[in-house]
C-alpha atoms as a PDB file:
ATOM      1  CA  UNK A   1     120.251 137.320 121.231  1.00  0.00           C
ATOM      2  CA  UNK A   2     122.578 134.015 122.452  1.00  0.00           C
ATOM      3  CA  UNK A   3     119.915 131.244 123.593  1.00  0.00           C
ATOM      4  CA  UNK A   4     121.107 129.176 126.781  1.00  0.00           C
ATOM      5  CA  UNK A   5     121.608 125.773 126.015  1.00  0.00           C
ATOM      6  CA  UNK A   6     117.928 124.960 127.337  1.00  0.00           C
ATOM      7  CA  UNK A   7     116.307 127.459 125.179  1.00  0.00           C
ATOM      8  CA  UNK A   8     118.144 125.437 122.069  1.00  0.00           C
ATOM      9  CA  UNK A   9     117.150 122.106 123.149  1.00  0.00           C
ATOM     10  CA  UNK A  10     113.468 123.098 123.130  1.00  0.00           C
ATOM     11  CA  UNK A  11     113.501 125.317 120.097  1.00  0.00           C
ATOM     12  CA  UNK A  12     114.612 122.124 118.312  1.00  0.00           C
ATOM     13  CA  UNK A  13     112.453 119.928 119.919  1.00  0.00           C
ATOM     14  CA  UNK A  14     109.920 122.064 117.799  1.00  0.00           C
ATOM     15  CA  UNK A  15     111.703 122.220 114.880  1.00  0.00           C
ATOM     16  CA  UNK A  16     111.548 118.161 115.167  1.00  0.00           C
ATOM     17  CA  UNK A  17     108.347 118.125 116.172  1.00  0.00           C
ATOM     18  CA  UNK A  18     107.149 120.324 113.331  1.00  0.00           C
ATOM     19  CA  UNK A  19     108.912 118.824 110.793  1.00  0.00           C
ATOM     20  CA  UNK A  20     107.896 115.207 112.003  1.00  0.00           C
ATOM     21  CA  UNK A  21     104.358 116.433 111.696  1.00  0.00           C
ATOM     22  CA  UNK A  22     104.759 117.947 108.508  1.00  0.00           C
ATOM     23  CA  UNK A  23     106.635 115.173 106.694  1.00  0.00           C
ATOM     24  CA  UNK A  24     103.314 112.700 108.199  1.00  0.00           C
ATOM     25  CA  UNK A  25     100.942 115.294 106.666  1.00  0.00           C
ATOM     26  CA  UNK A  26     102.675 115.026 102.811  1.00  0.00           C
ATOM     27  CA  UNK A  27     102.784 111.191 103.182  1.00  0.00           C
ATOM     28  CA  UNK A  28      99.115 111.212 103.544  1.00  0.00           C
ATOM     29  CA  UNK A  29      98.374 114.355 100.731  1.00  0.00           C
ATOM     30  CA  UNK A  30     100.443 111.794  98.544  1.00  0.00           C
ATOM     31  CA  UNK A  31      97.943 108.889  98.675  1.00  0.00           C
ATOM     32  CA  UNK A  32      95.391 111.536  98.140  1.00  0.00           C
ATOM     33  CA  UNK A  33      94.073 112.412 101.404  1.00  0.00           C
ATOM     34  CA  UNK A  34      93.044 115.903 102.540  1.00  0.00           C
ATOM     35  CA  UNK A  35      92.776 117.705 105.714  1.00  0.00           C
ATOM     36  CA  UNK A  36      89.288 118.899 106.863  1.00  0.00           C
ATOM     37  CA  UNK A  37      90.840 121.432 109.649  1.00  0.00           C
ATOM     38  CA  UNK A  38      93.355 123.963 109.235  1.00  0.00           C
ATOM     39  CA  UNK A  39      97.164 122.639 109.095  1.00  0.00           C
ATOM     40  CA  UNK A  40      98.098 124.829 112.176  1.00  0.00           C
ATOM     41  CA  UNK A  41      95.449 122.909 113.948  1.00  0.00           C
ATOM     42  CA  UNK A  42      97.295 119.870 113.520  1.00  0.00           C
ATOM     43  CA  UNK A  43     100.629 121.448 114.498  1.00  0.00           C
ATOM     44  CA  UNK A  44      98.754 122.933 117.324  1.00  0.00           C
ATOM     45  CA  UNK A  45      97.285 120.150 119.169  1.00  0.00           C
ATOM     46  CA  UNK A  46     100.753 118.033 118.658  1.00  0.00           C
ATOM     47  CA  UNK A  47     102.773 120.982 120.369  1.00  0.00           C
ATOM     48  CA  UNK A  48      99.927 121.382 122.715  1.00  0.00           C
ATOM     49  CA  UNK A  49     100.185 117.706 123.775  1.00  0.00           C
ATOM     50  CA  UNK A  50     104.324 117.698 123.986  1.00  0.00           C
ATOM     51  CA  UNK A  51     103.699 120.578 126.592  1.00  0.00           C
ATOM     52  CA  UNK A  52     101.246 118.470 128.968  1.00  0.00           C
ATOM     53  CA  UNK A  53     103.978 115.668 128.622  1.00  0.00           C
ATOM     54  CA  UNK A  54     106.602 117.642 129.273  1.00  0.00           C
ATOM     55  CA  UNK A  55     104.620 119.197 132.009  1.00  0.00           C
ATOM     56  CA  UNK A  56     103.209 115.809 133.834  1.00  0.00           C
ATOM     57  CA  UNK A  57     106.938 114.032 133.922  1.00  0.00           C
ATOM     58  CA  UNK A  58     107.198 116.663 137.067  1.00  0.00           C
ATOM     59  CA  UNK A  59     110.472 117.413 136.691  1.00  0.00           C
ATOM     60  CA  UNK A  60     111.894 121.001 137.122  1.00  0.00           C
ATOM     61  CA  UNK A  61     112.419 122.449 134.834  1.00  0.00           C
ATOM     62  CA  UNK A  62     109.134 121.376 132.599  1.00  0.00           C
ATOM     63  CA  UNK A  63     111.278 120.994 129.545  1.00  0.00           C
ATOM     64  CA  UNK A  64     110.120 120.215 126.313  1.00  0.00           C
ATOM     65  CA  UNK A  65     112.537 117.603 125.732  1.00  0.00           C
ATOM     66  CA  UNK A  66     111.579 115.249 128.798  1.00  0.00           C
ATOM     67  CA  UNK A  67     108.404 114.724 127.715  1.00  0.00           C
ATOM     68  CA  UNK A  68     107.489 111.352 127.061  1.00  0.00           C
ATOM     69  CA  UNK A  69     105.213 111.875 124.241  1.00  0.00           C
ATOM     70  CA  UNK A  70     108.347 112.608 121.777  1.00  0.00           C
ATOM     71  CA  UNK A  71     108.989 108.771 121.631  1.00  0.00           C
ATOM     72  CA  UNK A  72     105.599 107.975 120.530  1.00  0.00           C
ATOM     73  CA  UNK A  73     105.417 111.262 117.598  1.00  0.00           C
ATOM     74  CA  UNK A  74     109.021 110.087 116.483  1.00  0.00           C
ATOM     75  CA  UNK A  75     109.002 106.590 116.477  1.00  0.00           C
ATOM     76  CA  UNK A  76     105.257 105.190 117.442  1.00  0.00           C
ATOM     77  CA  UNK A  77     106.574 104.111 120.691  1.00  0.00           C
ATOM     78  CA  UNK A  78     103.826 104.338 123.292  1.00  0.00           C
ATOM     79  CA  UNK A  79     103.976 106.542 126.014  1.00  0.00           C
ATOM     80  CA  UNK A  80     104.306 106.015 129.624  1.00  0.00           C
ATOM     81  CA  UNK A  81     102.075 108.969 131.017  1.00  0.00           C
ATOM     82  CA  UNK A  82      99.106 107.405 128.810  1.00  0.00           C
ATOM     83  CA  UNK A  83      97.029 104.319 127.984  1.00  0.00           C
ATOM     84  CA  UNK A  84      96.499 105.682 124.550  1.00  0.00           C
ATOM     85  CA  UNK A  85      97.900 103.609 120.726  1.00  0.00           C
ATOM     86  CA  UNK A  86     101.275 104.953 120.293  1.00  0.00           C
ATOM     87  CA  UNK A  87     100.899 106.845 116.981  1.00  0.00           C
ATOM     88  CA  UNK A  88      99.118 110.403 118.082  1.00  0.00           C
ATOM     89  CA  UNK A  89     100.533 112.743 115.033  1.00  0.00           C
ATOM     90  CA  UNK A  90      98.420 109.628 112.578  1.00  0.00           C
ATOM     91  CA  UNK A  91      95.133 109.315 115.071  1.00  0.00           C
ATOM     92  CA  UNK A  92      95.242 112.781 114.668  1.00  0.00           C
ATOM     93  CA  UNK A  93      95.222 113.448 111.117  1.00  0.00           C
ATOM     94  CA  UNK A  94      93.598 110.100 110.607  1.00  0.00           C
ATOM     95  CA  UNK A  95      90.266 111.973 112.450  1.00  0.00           C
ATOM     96  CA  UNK A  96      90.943 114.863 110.355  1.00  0.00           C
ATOM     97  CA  UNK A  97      91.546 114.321 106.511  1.00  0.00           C
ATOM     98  CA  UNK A  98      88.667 112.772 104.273  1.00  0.00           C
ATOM     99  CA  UNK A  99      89.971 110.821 100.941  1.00  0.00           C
ATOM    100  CA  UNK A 100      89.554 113.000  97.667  1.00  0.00           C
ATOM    101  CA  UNK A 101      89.257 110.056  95.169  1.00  0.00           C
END
Protein backbone atom coordinates (compact mmCIF):
# COMPACT_ATOMS: atom_id res chain seq x y z
CA UNK A 1 0.00 0.00 0.00
CA UNK A 2 1.70 3.56 -1.51
CA UNK A 3 1.27 6.24 1.44
CA UNK A 4 0.39 9.89 0.09
CA UNK A 5 2.95 12.20 0.81
CA UNK A 6 0.96 13.34 4.08
CA UNK A 7 0.66 9.93 5.43
CA UNK A 8 4.79 9.85 5.14
CA UNK A 9 5.34 13.07 6.73
CA UNK A 10 3.42 11.98 9.84
CA UNK A 11 4.57 8.40 9.97
CA UNK A 12 8.03 9.99 10.35
CA UNK A 13 7.13 12.53 12.54
CA UNK A 14 6.65 9.35 14.82
CA UNK A 15 9.47 7.64 13.90
CA UNK A 16 11.32 11.05 15.14
CA UNK A 17 9.35 11.42 17.83
CA UNK A 18 9.90 7.87 19.05
CA UNK A 19 13.29 7.71 18.54
CA UNK A 20 13.88 11.24 20.19
CA UNK A 21 12.11 9.80 23.18
CA UNK A 22 13.89 6.72 23.22
CA UNK A 23 17.44 8.02 22.77
CA UNK A 24 16.32 10.63 26.14
CA UNK A 25 15.22 7.45 27.98
CA UNK A 26 18.95 5.51 27.49
CA UNK A 27 20.72 8.82 28.40
CA UNK A 28 19.03 8.72 31.67
CA UNK A 29 19.23 4.47 32.19
CA UNK A 30 23.03 5.39 31.61
CA UNK A 31 23.50 7.60 34.71
CA UNK A 32 21.54 4.95 36.44
CA UNK A 33 18.09 6.09 36.53
CA UNK A 34 15.00 3.88 36.17
CA UNK A 35 11.54 4.30 35.05
CA UNK A 36 8.70 3.75 37.61
CA UNK A 37 5.85 3.50 34.71
CA UNK A 38 5.80 1.43 31.78
CA UNK A 39 8.07 2.71 28.70
CA UNK A 40 4.93 2.86 26.39
CA UNK A 41 3.58 5.24 28.91
CA UNK A 42 6.21 7.56 28.20
CA UNK A 43 5.92 7.15 24.42
CA UNK A 44 2.27 7.49 24.96
CA UNK A 45 1.77 10.69 26.63
CA UNK A 46 4.60 12.36 24.18
CA UNK A 47 2.52 11.18 21.02
CA UNK A 48 -0.56 12.02 22.90
CA UNK A 49 0.66 15.61 23.44
CA UNK A 50 2.09 16.08 19.58
CA UNK A 51 -1.64 15.27 18.63
CA UNK A 52 -3.28 18.17 20.87
CA UNK A 53 -0.49 20.43 19.26
CA UNK A 54 -1.02 19.44 16.10
CA UNK A 55 -4.67 19.66 16.75
CA UNK A 56 -4.82 23.35 18.54
CA UNK A 57 -2.53 25.12 15.60
CA UNK A 58 -6.20 24.90 13.76
CA UNK A 59 -5.05 24.34 10.64
CA UNK A 60 -6.71 21.84 8.18
CA UNK A 61 -5.53 19.36 7.88
CA UNK A 62 -4.53 18.63 11.81
CA UNK A 63 -1.19 17.29 10.76
CA UNK A 64 1.23 15.91 12.91
CA UNK A 65 3.97 17.85 11.59
CA UNK A 66 2.51 21.47 12.34
CA UNK A 67 2.39 21.00 15.70
CA UNK A 68 4.31 23.24 17.68
CA UNK A 69 5.30 20.96 20.38
CA UNK A 70 7.99 19.16 17.93
CA UNK A 71 10.36 22.20 18.49
CA UNK A 72 10.31 21.91 22.13
CA UNK A 73 10.75 17.53 22.13
CA UNK A 74 13.59 18.09 19.45
CA UNK A 75 15.43 20.89 20.47
CA UNK A 76 13.99 22.28 24.07
CA UNK A 77 12.59 25.18 22.31
CA UNK A 78 9.44 26.32 24.08
CA UNK A 79 6.28 26.19 22.58
CA UNK A 80 3.94 28.78 21.47
CA UNK A 81 0.47 27.06 22.30
CA UNK A 82 1.83 26.77 26.07
CA UNK A 83 3.28 28.58 29.09
CA UNK A 84 4.97 25.41 30.10
CA UNK A 85 9.50 24.91 30.42
CA UNK A 86 10.42 23.85 27.04
CA UNK A 87 11.80 20.34 27.72
CA UNK A 88 8.41 18.00 28.04
CA UNK A 89 10.04 14.43 26.87
CA UNK A 90 12.73 15.30 30.37
CA UNK A 91 9.74 16.76 32.82
CA UNK A 92 8.27 13.76 31.83
CA UNK A 93 10.61 11.11 32.60
CA UNK A 94 12.13 13.36 35.19
CA UNK A 95 8.47 12.69 37.23
CA UNK A 96 8.80 9.19 36.33
CA UNK A 97 12.24 7.39 36.95
CA UNK A 98 13.65 7.07 40.64
CA UNK A 99 17.70 6.76 40.89
CA UNK A 100 18.89 3.04 41.51
CA UNK A 101 22.22 3.89 43.29
Amino acid sequence: MRCDDGEEIELQVIRDVLDTVEERLLEWERHGWRLTIPRSLIYATVLYSVIVSARAARIFPARLDRADILDAIFDGIEPSDTGTAGRPVEDLIRRHTVHVN
